[in-house]
N, C-alpha and C. Protein backbone atom coordinates (compact mmCIF):
# COMPACT_ATOMS: atom_id res chain seq x y z
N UNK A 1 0.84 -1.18 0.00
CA UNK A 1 0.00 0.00 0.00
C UNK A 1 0.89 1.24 0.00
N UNK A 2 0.29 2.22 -0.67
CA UNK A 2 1.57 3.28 -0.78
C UNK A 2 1.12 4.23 0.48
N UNK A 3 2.21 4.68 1.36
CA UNK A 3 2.61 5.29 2.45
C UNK A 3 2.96 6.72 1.39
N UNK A 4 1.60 7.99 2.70
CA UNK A 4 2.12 9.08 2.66
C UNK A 4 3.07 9.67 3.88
N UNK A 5 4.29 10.10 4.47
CA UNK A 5 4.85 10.00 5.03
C UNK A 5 4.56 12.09 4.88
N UNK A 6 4.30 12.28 6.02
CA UNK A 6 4.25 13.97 6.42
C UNK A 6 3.47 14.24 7.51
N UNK A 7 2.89 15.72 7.53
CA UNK A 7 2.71 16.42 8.03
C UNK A 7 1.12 16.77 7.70
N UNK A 8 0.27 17.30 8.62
CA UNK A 8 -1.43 17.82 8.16
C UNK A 8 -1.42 18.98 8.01
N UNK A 9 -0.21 19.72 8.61
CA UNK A 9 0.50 21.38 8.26
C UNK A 9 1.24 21.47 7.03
N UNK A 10 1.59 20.35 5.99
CA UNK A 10 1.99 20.65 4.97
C UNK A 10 1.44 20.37 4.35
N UNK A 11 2.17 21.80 3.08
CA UNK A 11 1.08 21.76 1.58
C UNK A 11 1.05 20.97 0.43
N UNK A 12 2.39 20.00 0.53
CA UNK A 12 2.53 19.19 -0.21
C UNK A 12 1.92 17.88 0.31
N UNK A 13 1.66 17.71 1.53
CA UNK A 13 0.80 16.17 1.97
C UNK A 13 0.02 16.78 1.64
N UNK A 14 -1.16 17.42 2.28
CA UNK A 14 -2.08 17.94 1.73
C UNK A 14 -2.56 17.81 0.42
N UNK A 15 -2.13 17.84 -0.65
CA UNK A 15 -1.74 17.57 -2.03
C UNK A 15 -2.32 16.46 -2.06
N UNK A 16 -1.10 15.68 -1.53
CA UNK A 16 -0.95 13.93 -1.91
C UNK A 16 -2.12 13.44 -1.13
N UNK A 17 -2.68 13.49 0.10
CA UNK A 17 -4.18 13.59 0.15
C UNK A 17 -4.95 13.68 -0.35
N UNK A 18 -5.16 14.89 -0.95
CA UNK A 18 -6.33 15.00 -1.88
C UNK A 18 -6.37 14.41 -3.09
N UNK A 19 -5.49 13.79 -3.64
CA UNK A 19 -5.35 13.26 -4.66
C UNK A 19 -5.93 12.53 -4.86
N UNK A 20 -4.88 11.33 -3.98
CA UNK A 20 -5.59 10.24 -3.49
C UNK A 20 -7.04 9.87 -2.76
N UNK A 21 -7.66 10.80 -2.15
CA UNK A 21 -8.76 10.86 -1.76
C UNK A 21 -9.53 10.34 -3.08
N UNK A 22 -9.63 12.02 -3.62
CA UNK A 22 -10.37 12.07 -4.74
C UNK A 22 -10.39 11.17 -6.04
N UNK A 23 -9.34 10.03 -5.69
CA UNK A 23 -9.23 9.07 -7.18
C UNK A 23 -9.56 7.33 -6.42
N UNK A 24 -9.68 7.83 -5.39
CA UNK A 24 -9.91 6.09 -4.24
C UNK A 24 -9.21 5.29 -4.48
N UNK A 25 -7.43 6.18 -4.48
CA UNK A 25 -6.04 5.23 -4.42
C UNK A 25 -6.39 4.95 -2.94
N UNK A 26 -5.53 3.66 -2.85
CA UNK A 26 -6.10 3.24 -0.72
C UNK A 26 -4.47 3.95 -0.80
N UNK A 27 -4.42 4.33 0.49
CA UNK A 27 -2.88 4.78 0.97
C UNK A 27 -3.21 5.10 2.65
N UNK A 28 -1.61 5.18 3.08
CA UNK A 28 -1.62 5.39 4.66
C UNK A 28 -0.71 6.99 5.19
N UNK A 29 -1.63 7.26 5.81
CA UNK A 29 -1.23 8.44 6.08
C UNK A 29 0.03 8.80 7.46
N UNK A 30 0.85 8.86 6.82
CA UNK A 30 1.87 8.77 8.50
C UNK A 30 2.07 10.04 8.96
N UNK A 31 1.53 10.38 9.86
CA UNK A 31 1.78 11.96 10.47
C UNK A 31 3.19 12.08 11.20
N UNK A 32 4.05 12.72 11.13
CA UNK A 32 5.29 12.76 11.64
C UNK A 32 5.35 13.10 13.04
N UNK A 33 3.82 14.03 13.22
CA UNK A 33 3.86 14.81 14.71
C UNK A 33 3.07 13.44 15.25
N UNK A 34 2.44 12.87 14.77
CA UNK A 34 2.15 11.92 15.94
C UNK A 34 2.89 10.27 16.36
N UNK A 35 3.94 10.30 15.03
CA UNK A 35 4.68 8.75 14.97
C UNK A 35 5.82 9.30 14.51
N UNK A 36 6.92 8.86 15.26
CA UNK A 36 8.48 8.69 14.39
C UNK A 36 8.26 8.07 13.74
N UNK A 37 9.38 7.96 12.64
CA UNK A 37 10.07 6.21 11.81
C UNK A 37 10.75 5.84 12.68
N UNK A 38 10.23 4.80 12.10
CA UNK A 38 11.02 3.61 13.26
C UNK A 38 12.91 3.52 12.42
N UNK A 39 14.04 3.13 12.92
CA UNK A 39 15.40 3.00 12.40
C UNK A 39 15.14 2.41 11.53
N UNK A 40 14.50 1.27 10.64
CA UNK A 40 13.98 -0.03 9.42
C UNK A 40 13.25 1.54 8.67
N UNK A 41 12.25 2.29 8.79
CA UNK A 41 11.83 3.00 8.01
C UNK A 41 13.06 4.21 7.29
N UNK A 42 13.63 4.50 8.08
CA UNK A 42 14.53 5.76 8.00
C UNK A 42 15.90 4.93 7.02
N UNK A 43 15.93 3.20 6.74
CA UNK A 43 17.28 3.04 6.20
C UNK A 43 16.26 2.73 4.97
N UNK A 44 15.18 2.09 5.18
CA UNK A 44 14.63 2.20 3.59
C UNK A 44 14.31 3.80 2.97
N UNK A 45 14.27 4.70 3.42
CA UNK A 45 14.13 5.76 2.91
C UNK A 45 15.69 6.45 2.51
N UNK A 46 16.74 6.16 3.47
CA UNK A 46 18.02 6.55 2.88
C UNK A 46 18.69 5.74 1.74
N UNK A 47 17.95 4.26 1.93
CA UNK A 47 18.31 3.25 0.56
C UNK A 47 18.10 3.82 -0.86
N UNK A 48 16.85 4.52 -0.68
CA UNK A 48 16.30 5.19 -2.09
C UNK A 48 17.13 6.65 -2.34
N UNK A 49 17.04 7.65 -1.02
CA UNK A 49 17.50 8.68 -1.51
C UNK A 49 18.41 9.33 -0.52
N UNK A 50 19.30 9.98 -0.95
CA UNK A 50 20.51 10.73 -0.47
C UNK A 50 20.23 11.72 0.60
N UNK A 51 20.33 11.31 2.27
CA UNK A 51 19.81 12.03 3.02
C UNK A 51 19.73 13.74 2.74
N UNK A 52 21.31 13.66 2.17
CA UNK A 52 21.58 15.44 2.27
C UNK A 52 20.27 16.20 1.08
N UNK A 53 19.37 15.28 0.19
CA UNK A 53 18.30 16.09 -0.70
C UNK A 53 17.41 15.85 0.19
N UNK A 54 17.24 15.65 1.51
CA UNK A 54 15.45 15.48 1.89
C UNK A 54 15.97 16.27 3.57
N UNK A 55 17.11 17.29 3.41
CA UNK A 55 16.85 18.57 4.14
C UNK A 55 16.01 19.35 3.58
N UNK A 56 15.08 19.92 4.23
CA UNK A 56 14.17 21.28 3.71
C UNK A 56 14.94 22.57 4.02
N UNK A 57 15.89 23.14 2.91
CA UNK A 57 16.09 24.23 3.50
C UNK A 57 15.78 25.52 3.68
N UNK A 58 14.38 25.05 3.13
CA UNK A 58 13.39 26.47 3.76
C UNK A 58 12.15 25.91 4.94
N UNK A 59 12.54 25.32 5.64
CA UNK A 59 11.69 25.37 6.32
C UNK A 59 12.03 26.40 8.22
N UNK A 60 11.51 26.41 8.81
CA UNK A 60 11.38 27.16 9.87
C UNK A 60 12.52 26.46 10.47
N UNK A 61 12.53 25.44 11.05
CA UNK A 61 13.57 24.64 12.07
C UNK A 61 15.22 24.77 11.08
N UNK A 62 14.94 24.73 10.30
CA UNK A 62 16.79 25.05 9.40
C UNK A 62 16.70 26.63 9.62
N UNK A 63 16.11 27.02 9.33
CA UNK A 63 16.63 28.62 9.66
C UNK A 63 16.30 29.35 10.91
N UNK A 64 16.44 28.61 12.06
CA UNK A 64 15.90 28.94 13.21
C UNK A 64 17.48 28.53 14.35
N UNK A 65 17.47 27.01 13.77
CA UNK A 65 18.66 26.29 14.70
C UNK A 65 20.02 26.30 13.63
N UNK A 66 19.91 27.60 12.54
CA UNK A 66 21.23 27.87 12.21
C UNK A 66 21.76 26.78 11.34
N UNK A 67 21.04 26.20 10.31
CA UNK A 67 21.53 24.73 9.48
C UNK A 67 22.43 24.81 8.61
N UNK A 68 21.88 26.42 7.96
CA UNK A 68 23.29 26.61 7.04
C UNK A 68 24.59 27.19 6.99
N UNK A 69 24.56 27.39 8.56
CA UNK A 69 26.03 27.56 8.80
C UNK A 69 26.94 26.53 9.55
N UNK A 70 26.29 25.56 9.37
CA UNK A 70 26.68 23.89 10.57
C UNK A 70 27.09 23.32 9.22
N UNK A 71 27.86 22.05 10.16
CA UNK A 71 28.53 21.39 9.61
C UNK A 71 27.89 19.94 9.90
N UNK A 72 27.26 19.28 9.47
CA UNK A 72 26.27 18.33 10.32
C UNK A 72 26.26 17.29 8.97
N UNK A 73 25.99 16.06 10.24
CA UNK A 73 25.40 14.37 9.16
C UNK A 73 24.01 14.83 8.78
N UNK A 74 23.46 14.89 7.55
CA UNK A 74 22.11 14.86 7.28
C UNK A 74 21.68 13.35 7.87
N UNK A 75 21.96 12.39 7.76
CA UNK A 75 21.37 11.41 8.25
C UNK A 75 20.76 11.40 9.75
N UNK A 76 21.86 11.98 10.77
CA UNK A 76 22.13 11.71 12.41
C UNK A 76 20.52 13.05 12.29
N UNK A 77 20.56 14.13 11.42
CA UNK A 77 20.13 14.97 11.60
C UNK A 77 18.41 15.13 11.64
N UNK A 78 17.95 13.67 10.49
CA UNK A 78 16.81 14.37 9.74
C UNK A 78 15.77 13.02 10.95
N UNK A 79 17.06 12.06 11.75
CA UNK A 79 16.66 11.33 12.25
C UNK A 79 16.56 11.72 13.92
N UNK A 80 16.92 12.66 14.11
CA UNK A 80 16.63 13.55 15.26
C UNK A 80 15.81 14.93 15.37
N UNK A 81 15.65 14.95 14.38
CA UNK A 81 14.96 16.30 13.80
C UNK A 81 13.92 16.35 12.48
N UNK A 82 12.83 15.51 12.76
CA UNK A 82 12.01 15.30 11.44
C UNK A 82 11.37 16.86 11.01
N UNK A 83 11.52 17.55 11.72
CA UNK A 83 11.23 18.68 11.41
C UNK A 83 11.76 19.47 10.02
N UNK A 84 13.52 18.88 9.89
CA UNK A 84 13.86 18.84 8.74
C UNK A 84 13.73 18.56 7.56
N UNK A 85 13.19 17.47 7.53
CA UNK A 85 12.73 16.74 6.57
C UNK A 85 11.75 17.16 5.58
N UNK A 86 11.98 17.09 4.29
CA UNK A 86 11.18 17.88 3.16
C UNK A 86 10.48 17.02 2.90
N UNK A 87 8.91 17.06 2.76
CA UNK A 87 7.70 16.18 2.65
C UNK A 87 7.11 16.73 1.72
N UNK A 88 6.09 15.64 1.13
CA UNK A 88 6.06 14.62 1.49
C UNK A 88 7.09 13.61 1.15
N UNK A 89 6.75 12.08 1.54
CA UNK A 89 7.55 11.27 1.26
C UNK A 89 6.44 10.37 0.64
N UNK A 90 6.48 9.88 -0.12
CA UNK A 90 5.98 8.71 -0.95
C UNK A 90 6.36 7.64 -1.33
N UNK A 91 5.92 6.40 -0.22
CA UNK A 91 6.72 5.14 -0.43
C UNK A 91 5.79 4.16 -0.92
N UNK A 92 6.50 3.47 -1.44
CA UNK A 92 6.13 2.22 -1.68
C UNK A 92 7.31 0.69 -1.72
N UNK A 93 6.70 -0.25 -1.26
CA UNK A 93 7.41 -1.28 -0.90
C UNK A 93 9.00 -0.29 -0.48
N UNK A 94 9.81 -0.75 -1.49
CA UNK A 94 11.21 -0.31 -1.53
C UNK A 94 11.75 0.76 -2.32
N UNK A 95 10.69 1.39 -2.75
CA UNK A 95 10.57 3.00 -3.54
C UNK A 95 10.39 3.76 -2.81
N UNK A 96 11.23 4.76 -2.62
CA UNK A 96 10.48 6.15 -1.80
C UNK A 96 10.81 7.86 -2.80
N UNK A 97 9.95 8.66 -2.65
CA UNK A 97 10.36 9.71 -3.42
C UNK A 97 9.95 10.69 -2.80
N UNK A 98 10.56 11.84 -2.59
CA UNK A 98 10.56 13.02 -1.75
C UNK A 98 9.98 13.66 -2.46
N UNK A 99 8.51 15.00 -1.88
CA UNK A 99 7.73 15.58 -2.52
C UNK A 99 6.53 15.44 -3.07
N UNK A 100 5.85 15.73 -3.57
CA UNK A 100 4.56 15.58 -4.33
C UNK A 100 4.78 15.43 -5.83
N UNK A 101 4.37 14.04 -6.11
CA UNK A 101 4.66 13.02 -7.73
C UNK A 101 3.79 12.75 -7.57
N UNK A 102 3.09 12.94 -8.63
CA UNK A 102 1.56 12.28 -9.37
C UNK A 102 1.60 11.35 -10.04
N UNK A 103 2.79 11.40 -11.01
CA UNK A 103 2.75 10.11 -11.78
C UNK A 103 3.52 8.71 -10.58
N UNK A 104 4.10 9.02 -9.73
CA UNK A 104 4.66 7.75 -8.50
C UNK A 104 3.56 7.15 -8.01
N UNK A 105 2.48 8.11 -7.81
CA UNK A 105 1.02 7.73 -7.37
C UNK A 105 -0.01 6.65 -7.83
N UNK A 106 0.03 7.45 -9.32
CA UNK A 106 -0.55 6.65 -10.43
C UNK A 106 -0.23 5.20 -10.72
N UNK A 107 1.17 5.36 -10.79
CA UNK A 107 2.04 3.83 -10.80
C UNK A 107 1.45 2.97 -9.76
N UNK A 108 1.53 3.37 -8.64
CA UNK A 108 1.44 2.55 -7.54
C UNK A 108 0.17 2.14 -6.78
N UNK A 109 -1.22 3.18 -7.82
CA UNK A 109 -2.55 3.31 -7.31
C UNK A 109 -2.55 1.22 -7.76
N UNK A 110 -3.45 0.59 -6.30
CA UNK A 110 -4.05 -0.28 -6.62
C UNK A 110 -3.24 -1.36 -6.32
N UNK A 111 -1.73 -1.45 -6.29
CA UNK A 111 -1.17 -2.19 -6.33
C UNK A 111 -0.89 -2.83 -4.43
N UNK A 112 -0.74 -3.92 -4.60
CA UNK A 112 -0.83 -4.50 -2.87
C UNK A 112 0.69 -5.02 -2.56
């Protein structure tokens, strides 16, 4: 089942919500404020993509706690600080893709 991985304050889940709503793809909604990833979620998501692209560096918490003047592991970082993290995330099985993709959606509508 394809996993939306975000936030109900962001405009890109939000998005991937409504999408899916409106086309009766089944999907799971993972709120970040109410569930971590578990360490197994966070290495399949670094398996697919390069921690240092799924910093948000416009979001409030990078320009608040000073991100772009640090010298820091994106990994140690985005896994202590999901706040960082640029959403949505869109997984499936062993696919994951950062952001809002329609056609990742499409692919994956239906499939178990």
């Amino acid at each position: 089942m394809l996993q939306i991985i975000g936030t109900k304050s962001c405009i890109g889940t939000k998005k991937a919500l409504r999408f899916c709503k409106e086309r009766s793809i089944p999907h799971q909604f993972v709120d970040l404020h109410r569930r971590a990833l578990s360490e197994g979620e966070w290495e399949k998501v670094f398996r697919s993509l390069e921690a240092s692209t799924l910093i948000d560096e416009a979001s409030q918490w990078y320009r608040k706690e000073g991100y772009a003047w640090r010298t820091f592991d994106a990994r140690e970082e985005l896994q202590a600080h999901p706040e960082l993290l640029r959403t949505p995330l869109l997984k499936y099985a062993h696919e994951v893709v950062a952001g809002f993709d329609e056609q990742f959606i499409l692919d994956h509508r239906g499939q178990r």
